[in-house]
PDB file of N, CA and C in Angstrom:
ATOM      1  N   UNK A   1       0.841  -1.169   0.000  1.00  0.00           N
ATOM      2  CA  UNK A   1       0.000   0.000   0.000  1.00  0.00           C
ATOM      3  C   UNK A   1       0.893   1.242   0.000  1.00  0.00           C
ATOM      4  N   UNK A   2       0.539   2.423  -1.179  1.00  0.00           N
ATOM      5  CA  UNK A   2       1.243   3.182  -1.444  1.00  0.00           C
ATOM      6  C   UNK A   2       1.067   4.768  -0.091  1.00  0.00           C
ATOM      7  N   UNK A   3       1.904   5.533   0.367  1.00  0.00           N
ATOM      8  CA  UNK A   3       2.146   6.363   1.479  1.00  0.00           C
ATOM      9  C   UNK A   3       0.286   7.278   1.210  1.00  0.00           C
ATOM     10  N   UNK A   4      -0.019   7.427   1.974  1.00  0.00           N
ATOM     11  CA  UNK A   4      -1.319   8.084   2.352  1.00  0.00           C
ATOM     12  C   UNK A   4      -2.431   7.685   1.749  1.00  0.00           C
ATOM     13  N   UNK A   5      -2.318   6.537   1.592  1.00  0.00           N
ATOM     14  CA  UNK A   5      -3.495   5.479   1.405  1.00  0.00           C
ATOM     15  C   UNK A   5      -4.316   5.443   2.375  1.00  0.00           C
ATOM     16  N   UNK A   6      -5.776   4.914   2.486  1.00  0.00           N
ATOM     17  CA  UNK A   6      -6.465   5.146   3.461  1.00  0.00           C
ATOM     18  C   UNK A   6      -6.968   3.660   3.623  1.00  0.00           C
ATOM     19  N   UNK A   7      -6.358   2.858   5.567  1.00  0.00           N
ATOM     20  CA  UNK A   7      -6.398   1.268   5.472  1.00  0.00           C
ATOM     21  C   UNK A   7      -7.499   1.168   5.421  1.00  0.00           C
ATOM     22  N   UNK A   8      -8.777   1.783   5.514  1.00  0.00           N
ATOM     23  CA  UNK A   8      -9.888   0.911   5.191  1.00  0.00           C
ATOM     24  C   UNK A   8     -10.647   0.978   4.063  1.00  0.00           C
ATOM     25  N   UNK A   9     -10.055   1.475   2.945  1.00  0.00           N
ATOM     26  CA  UNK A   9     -10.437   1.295   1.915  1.00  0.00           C
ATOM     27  C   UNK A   9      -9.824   0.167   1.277  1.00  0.00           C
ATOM     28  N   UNK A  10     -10.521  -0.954   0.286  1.00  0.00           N
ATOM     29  CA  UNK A  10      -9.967  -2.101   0.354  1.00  0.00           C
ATOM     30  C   UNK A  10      -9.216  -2.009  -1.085  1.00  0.00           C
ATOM     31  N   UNK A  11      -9.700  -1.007  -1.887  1.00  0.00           N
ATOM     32  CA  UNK A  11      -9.308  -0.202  -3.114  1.00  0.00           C
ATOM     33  C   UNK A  11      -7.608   0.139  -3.130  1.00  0.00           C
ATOM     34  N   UNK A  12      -7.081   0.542  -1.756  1.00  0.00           N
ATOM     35  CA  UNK A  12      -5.611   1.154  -1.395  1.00  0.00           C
ATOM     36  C   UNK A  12      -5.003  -0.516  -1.420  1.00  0.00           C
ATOM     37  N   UNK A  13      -5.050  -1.435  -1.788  1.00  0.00           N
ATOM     38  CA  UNK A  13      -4.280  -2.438  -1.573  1.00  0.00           C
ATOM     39  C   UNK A  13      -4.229  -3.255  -2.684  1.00  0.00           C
ATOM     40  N   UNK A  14      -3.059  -4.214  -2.917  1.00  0.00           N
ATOM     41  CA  UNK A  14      -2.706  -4.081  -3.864  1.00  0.00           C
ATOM     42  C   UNK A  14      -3.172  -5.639  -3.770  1.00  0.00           C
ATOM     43  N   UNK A  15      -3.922  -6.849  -5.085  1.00  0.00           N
ATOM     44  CA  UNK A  15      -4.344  -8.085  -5.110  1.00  0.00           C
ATOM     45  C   UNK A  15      -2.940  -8.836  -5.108  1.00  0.00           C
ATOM     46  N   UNK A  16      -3.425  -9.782  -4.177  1.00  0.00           N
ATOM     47  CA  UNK A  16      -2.372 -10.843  -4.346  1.00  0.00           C
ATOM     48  C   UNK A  16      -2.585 -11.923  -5.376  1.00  0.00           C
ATOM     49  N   UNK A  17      -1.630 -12.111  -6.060  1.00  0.00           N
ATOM     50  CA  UNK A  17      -2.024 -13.426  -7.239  1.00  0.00           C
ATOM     51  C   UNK A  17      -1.126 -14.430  -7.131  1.00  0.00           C
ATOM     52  N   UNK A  18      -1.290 -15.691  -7.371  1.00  0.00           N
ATOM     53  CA  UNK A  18      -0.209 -16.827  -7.098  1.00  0.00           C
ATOM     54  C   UNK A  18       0.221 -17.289  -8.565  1.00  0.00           C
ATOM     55  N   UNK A  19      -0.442 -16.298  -9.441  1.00  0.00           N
ATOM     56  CA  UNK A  19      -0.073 -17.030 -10.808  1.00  0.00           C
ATOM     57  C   UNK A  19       1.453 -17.110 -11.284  1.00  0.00           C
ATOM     58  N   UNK A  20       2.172 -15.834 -11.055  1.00  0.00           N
ATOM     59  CA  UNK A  20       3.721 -16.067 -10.988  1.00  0.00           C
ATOM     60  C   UNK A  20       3.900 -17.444 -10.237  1.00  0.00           C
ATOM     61  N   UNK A  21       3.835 -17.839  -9.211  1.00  0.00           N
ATOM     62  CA  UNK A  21       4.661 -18.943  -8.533  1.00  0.00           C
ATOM     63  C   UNK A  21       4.206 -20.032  -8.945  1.00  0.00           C
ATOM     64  N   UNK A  22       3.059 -20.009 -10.172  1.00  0.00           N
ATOM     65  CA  UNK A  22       2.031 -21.007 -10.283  1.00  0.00           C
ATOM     66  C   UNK A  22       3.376 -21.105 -12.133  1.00  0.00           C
ATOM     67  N   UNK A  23       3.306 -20.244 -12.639  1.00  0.00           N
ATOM     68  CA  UNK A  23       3.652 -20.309 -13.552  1.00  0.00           C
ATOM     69  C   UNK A  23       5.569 -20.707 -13.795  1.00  0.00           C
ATOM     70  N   UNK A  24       6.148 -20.320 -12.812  1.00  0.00           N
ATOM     71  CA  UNK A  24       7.705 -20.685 -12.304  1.00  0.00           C
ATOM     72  C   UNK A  24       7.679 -22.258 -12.378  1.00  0.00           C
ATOM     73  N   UNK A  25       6.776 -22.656 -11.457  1.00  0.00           N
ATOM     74  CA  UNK A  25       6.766 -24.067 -11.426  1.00  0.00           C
ATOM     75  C   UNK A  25       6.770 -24.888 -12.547  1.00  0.00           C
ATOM     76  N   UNK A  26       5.665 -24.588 -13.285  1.00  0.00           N
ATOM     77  CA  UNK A  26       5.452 -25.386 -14.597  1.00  0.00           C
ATOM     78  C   UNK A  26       6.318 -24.489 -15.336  1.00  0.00           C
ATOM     79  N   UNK A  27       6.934 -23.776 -15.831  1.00  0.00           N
ATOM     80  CA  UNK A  27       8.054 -23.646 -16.390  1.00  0.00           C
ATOM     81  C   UNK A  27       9.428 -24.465 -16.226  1.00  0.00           C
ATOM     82  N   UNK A  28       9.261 -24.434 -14.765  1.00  0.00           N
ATOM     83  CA  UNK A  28      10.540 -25.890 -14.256  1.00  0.00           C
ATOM     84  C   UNK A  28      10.602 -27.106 -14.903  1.00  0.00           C
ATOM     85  N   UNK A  29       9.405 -27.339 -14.828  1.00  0.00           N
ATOM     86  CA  UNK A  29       8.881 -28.940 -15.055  1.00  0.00           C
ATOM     87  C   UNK A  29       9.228 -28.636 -16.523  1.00  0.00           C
ATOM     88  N   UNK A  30       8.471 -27.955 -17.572  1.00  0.00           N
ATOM     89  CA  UNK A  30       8.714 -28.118 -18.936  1.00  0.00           C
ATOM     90  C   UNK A  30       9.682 -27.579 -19.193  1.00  0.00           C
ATOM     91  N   UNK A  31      10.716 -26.838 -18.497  1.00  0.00           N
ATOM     92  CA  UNK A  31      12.117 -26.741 -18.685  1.00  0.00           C
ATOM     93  C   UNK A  31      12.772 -28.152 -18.463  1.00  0.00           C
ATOM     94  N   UNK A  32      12.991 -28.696 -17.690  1.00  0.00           N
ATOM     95  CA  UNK A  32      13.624 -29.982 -17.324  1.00  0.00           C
ATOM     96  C   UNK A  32      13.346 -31.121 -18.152  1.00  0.00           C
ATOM     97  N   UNK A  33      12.317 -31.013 -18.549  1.00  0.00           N
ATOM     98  CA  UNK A  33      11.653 -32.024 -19.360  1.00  0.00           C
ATOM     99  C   UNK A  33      12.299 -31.920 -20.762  1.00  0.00           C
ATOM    100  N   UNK A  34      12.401 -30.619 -21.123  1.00  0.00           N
ATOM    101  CA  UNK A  34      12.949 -30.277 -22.472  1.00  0.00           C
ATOM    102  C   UNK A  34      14.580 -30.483 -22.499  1.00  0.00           C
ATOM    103  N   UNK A  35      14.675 -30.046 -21.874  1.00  0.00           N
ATOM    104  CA  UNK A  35      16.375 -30.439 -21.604  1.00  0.00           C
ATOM    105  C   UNK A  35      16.574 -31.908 -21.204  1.00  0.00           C
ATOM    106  N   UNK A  36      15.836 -32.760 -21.178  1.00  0.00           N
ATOM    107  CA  UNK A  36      16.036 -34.558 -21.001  1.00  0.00           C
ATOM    108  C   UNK A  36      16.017 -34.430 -22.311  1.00  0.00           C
ATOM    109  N   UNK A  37      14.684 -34.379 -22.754  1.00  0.00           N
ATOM    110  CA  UNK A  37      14.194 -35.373 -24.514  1.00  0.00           C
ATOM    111  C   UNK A  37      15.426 -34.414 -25.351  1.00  0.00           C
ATOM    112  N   UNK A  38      16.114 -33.279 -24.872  1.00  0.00           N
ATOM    113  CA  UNK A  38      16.912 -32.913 -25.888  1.00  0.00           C
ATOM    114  C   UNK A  38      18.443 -33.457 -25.992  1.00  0.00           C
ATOM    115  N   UNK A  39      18.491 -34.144 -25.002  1.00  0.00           N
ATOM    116  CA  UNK A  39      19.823 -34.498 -24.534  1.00  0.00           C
ATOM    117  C   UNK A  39      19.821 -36.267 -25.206  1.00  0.00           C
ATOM    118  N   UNK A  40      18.676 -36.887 -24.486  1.00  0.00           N
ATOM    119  CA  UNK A  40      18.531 -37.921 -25.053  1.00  0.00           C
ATOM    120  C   UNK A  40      18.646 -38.338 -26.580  1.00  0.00           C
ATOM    121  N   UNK A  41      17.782 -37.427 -27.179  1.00  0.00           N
ATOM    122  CA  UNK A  41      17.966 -37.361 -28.805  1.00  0.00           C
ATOM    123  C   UNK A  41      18.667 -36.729 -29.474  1.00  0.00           C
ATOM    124  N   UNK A  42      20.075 -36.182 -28.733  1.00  0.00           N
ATOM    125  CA  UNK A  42      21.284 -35.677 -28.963  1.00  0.00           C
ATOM    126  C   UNK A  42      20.756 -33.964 -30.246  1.00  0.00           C
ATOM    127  N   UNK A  43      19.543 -33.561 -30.094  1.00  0.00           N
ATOM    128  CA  UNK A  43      18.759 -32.926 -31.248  1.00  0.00           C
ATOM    129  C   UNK A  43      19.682 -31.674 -31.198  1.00  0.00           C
ATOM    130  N   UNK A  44      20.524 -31.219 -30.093  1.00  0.00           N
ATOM    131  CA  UNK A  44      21.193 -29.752 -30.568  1.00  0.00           C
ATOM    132  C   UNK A  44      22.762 -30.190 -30.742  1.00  0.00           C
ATOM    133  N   UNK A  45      23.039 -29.446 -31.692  1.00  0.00           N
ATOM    134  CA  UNK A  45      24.564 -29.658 -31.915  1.00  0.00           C
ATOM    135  C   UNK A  45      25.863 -29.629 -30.854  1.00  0.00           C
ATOM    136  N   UNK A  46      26.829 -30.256 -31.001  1.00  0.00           N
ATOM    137  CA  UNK A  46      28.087 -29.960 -29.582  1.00  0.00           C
ATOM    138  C   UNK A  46      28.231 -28.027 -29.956  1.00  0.00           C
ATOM    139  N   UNK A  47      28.201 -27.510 -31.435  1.00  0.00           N
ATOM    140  CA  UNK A  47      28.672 -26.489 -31.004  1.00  0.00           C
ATOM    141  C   UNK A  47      27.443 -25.373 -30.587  1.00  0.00           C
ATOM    142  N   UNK A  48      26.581 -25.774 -29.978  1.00  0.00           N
ATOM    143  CA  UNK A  48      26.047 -25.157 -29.235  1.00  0.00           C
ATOM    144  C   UNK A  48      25.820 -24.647 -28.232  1.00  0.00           C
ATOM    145  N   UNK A  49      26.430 -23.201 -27.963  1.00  0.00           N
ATOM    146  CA  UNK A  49      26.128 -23.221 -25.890  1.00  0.00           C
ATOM    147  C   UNK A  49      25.485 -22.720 -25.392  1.00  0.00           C
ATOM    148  N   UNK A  50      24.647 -21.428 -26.055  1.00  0.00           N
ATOM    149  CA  UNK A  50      24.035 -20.525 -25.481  1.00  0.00           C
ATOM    150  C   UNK A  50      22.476 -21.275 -24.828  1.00  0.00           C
ATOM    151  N   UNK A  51      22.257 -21.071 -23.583  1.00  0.00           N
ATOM    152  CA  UNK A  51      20.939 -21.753 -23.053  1.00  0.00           C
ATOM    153  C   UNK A  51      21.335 -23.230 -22.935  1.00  0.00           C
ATOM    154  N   UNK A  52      22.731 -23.555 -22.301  1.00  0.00           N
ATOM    155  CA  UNK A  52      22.784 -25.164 -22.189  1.00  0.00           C
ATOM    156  C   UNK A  52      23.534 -25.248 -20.817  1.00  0.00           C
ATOM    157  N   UNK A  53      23.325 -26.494 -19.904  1.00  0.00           N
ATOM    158  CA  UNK A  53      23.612 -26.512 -18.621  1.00  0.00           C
ATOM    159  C   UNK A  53      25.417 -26.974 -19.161  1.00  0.00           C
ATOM    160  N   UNK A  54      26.199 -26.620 -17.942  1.00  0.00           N
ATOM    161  CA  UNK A  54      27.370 -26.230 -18.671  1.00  0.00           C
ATOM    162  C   UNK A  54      28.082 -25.382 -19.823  1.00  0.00           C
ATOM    163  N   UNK A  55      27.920 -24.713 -20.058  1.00  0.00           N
ATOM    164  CA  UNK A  55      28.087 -24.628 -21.445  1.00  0.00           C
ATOM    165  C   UNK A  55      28.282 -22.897 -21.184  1.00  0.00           C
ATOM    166  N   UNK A  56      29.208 -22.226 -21.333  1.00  0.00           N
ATOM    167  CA  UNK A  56      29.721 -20.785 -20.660  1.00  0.00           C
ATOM    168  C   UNK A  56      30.021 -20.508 -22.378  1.00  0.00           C
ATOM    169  N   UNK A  57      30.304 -18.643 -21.808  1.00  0.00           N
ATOM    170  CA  UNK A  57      30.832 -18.082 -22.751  1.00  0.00           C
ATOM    171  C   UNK A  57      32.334 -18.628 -23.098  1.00  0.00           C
ATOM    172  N   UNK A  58      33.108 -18.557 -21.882  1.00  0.00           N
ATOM    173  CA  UNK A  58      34.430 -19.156 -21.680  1.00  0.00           C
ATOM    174  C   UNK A  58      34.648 -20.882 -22.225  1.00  0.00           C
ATOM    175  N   UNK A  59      33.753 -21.647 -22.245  1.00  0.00           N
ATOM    176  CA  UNK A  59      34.133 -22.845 -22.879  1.00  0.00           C
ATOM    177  C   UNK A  59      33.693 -22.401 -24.567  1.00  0.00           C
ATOM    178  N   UNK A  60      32.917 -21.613 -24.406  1.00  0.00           N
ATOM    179  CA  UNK A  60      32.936 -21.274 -26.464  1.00  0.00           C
ATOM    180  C   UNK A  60      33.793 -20.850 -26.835  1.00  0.00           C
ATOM    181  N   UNK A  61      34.649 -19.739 -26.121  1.00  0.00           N
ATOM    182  CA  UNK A  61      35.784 -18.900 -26.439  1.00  0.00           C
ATOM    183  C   UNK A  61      36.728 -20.313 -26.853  1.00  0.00           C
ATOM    184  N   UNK A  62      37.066 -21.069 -25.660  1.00  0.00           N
ATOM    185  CA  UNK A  62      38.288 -22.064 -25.664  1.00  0.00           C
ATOM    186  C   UNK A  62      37.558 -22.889 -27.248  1.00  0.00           C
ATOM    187  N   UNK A  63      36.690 -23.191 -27.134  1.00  0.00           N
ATOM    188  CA  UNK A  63      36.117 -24.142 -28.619  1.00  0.00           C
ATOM    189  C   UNK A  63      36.488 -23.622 -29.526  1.00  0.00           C
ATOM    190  N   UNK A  64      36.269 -22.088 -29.783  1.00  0.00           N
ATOM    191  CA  UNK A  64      36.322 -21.147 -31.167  1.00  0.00           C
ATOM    192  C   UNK A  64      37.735 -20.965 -31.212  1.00  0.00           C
ATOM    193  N   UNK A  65      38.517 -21.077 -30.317  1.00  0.00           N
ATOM    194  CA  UNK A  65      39.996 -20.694 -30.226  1.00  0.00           C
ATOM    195  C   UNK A  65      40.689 -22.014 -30.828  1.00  0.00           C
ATOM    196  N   UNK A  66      40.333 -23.162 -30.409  1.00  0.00           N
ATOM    197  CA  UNK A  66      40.564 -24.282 -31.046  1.00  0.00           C
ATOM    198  C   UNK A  66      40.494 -24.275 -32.098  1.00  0.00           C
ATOM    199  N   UNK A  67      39.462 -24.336 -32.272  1.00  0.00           N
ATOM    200  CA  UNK A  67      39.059 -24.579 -34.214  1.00  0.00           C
ATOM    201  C   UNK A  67      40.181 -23.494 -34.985  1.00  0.00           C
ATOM    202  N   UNK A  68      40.039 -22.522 -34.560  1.00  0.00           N
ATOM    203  CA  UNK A  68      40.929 -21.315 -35.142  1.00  0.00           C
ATOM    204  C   UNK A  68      42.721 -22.126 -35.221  1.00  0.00           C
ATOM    205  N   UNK A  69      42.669 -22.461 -34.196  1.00  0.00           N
ATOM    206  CA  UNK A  69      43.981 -22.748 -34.391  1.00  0.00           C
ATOM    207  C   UNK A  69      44.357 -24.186 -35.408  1.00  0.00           C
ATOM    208  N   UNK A  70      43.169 -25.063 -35.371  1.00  0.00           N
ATOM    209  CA  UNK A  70      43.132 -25.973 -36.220  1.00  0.00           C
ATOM    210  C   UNK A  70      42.996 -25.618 -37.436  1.00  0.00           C
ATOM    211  N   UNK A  71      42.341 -25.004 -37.747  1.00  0.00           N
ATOM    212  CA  UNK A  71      41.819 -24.331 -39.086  1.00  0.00           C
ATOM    213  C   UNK A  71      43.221 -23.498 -39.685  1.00  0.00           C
ATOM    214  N   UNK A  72      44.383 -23.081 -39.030  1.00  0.00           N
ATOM    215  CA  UNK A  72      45.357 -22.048 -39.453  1.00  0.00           C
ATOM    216  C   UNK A  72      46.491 -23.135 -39.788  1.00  0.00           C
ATOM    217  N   UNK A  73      46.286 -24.194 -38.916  1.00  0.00           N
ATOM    218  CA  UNK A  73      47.432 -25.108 -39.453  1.00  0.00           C
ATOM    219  C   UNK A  73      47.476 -25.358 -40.635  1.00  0.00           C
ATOM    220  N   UNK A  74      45.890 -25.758 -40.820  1.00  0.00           N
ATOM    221  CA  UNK A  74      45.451 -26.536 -42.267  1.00  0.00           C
ATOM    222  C   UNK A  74      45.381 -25.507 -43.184  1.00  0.00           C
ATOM    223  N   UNK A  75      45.245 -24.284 -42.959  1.00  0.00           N
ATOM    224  CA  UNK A  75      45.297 -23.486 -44.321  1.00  0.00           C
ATOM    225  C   UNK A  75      47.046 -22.637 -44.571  1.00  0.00           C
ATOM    226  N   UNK A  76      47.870 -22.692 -43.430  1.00  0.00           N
ATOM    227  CA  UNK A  76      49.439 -22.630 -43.558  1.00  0.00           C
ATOM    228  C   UNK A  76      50.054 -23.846 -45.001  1.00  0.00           C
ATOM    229  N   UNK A  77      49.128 -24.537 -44.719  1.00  0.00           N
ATOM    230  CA  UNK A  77      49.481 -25.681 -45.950  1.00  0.00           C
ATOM    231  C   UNK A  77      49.243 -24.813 -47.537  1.00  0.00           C
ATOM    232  N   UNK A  78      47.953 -23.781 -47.745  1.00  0.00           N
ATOM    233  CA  UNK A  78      48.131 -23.227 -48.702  1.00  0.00           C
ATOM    234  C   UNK A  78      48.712 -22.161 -49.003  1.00  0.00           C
ATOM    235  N   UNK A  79      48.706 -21.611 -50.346  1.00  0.00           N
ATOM    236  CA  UNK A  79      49.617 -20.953 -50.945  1.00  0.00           C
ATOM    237  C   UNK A  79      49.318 -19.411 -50.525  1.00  0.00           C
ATOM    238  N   UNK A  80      47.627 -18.669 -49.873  1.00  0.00           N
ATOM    239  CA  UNK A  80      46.911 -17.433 -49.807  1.00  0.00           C
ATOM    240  C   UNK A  80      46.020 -18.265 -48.394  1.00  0.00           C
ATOM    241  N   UNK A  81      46.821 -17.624 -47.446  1.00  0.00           N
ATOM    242  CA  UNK A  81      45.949 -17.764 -46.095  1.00  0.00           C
ATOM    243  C   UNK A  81      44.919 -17.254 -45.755  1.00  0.00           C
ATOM    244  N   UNK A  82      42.964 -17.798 -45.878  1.00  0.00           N
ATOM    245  CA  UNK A  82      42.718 -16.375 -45.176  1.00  0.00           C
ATOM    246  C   UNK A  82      42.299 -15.700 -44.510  1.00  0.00           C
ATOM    247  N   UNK A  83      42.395 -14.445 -43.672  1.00  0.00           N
ATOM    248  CA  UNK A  83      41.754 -14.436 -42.422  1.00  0.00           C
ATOM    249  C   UNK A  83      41.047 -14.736 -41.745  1.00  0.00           C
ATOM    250  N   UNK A  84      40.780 -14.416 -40.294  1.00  0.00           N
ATOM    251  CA  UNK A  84      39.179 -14.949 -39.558  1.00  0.00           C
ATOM    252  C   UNK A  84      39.545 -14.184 -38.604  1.00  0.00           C
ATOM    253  N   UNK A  85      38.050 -13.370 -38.536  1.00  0.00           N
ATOM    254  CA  UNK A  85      38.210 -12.869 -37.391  1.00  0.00           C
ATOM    255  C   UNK A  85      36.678 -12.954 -36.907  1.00  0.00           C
ATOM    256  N   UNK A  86      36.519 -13.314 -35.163  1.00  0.00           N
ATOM    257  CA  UNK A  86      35.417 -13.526 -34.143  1.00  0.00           C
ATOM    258  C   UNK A  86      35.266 -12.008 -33.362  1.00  0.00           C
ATOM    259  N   UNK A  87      33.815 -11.856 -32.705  1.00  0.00           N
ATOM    260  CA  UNK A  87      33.599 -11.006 -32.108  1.00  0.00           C
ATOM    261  C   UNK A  87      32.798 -11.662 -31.262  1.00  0.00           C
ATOM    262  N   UNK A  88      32.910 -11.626 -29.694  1.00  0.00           N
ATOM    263  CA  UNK A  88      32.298 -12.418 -28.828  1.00  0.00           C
ATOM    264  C   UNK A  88      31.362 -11.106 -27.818  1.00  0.00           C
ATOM    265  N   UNK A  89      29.936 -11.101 -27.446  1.00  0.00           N
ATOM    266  CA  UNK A  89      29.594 -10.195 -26.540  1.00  0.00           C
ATOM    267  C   UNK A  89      28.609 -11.002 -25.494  1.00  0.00           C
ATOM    268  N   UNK A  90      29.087 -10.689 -24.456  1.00  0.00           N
ATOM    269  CA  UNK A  90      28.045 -11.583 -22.911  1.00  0.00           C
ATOM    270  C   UNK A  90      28.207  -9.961 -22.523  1.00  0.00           C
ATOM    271  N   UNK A  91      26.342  -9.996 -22.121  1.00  0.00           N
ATOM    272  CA  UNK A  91      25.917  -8.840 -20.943  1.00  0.00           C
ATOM    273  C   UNK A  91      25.177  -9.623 -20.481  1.00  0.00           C
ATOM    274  N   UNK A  92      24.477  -8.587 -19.073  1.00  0.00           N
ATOM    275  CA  UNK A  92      23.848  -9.234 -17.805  1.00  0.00           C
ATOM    276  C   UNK A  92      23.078  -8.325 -17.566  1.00  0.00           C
ATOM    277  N   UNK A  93      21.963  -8.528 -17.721  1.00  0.00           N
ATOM    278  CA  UNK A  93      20.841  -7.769 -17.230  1.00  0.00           C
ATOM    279  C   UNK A  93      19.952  -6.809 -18.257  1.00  0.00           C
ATOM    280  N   UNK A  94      21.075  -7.124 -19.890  1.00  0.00           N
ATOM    281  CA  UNK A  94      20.168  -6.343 -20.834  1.00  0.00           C
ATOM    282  C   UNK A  94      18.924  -6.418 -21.284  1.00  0.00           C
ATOM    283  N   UNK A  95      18.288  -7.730 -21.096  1.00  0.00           N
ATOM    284  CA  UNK A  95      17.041  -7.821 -21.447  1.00  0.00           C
ATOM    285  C   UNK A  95      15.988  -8.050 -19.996  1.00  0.00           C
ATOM    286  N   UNK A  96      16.386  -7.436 -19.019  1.00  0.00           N
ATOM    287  CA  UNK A  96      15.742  -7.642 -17.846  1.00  0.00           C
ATOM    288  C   UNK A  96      14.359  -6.773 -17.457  1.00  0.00           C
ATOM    289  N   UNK A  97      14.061  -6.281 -18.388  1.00  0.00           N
ATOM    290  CA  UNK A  97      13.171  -4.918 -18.054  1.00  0.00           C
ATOM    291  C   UNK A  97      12.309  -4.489 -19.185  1.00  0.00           C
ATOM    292  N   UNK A  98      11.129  -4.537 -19.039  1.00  0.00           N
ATOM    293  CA  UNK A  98       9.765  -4.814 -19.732  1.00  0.00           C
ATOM    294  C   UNK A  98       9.499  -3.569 -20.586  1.00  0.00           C
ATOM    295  N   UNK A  99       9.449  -2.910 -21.845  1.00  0.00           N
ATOM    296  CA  UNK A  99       9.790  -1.485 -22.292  1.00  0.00           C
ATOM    297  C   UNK A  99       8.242  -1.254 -22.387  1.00  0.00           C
ATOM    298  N   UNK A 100       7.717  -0.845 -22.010  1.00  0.00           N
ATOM    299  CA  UNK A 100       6.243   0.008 -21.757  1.00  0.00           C
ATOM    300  C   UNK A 100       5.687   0.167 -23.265  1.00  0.00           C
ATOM    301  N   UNK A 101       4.674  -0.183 -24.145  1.00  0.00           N
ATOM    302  CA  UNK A 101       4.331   0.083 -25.255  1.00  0.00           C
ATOM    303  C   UNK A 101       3.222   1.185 -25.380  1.00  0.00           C
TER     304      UNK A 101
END
């Protein structure tokens, strides 16, 4: 209840709803669930990490750094090497906040 609200008006208070905690839950469940049948049926690729348990910015970096370095051996073999270049971006909290329409 917001500052000079009046308590016996039942209008000054704000409804309680359980649908968030109702909806967390079954998000769990069909989160977990999705992440079994996806694991089981191997359906997303190894080089996939974004949204996977384990699976960091830092183990993509080390993956992409690999390949890079595999990939430079094998093209040192030709005659016109040619470049590659990656751009990696992790933020936190950019999509946290609902933009008013």
């Amino acid at each position: 209840m917001g500052k000079g609200k009046s308590t016996t008006n039942p209008a000054s208070y704000r409804p309680i709803c359980i649908l968030p905690a109702l909806s967390k839950v079954l998000e769990t469940i069909v989160k977990s669930d999705l992440e079994d049948y996806l694991a089981k049926t191997e359906t997303l690729p190894n080089s996939q990490f974004g949204f996977r348990k384990g699976r960091s910015t830092t183990a993509a970096l080390a993956s992409r750094g690999e390949r890079l370095s595999v990939s430079s051996n094998l093209t040192s073999l030709l005659p016109s090497t040619p470049s590659t270049s990656c751009s990696f971006y992790q933020s936190w909290g950019s999509l946290d906040c609902w933009q008013t329409v």
